[in-house]
C-alpha atoms as a PDB file:
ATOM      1  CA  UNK A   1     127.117 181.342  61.068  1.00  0.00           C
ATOM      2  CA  UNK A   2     124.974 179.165  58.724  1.00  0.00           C
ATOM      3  CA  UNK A   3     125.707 175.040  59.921  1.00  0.00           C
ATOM      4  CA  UNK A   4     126.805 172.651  57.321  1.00  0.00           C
ATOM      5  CA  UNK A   5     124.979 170.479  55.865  1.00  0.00           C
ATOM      6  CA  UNK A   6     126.341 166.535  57.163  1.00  0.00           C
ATOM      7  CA  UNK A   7     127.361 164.187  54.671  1.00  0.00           C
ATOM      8  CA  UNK A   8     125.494 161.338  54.136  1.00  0.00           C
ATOM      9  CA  UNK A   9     126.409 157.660  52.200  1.00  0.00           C
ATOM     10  CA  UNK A  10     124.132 156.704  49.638  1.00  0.00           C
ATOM     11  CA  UNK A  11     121.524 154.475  51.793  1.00  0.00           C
ATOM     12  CA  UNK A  12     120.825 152.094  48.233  1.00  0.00           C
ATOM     13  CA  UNK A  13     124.406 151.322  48.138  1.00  0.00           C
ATOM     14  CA  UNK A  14     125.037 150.751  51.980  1.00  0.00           C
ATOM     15  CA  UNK A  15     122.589 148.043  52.057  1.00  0.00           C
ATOM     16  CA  UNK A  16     123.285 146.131  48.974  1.00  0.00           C
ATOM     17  CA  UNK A  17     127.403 146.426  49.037  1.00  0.00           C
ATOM     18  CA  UNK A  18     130.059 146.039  52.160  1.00  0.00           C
ATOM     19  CA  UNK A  19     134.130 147.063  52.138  1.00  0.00           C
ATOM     20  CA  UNK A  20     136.405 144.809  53.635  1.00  0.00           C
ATOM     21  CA  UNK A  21     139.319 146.198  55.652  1.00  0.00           C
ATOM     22  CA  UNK A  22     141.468 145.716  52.728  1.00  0.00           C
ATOM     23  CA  UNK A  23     138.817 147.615  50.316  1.00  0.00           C
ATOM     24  CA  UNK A  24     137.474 145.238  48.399  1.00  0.00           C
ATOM     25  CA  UNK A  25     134.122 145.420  47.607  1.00  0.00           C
ATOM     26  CA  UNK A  26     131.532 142.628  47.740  1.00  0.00           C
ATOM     27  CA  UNK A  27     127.936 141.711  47.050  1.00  0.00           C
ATOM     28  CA  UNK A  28     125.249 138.920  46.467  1.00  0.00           C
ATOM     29  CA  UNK A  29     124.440 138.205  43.035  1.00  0.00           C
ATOM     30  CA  UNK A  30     121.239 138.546  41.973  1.00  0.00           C
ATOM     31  CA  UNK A  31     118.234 136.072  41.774  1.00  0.00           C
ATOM     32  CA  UNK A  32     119.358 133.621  44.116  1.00  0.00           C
ATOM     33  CA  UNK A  33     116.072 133.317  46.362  1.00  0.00           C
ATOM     34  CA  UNK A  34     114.022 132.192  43.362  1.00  0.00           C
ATOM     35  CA  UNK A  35     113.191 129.258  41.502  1.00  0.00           C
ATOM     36  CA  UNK A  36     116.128 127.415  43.258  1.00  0.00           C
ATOM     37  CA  UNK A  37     114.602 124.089  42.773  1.00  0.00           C
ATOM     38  CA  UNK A  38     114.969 124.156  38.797  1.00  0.00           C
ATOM     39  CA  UNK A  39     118.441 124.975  38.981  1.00  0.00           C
ATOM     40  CA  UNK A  40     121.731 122.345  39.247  1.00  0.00           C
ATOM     41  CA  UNK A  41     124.048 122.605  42.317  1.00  0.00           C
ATOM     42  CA  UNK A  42     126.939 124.639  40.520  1.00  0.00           C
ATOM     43  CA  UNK A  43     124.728 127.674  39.841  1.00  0.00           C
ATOM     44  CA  UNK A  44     123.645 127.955  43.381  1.00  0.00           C
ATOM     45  CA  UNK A  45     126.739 127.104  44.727  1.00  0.00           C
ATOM     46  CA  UNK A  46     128.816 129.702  42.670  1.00  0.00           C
ATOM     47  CA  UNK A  47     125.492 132.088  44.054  1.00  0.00           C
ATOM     48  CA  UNK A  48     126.385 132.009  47.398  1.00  0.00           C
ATOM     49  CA  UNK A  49     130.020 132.886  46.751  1.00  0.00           C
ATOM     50  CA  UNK A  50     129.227 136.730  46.265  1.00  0.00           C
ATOM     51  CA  UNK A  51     130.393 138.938  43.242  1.00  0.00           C
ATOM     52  CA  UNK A  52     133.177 141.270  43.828  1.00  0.00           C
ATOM     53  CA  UNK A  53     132.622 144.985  42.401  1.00  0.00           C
ATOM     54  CA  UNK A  54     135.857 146.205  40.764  1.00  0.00           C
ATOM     55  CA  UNK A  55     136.887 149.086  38.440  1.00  0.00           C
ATOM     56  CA  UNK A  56     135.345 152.441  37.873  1.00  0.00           C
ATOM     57  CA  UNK A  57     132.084 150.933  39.290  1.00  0.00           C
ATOM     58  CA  UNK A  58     134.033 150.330  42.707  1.00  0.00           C
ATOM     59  CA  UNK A  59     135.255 153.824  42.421  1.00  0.00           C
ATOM     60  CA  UNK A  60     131.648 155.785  42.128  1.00  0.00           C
ATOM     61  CA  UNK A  61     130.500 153.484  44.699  1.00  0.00           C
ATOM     62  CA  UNK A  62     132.752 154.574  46.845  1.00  0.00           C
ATOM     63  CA  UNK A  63     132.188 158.475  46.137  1.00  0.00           C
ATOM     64  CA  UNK A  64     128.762 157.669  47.002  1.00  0.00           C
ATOM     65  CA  UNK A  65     129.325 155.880  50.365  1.00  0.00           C
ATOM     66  CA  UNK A  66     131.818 158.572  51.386  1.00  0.00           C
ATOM     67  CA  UNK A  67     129.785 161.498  50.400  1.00  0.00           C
END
């Protein structure tokens, strides 16, 4: 009998994006680590809060990490 062939997530996605127990998907926005010193406080501050992925772009995500 021929073995399956194991799922496996989408390593891209794994590093760049996490799920929270309740779902929700999270990840750092981009550009942070450069040229901080020309930028004001809000900028970076609102940086270091993370971006949350929602809608169909949550969904394929998802299909990828799964698959």
């Amino acid at each position: 009998m021929p073995s399956r062939r194991r799922k496996k997530s989408h390593r891209g996605i794994a590093k760049r994006f996490k799920v929270n127990k309740h779902g929700v998907m999270t990840s750092n926005k981009a550009g942070y680590h450069h040229k901080l010193n020309k930028r004001s406080a809000k900028p970076k501050r609102q940086a270091r809060q993370g971006l949350r992925v929602e809608g169909q772009l949550r969904k394929n995500f998802l299909e990828l990490l799964s698959s």
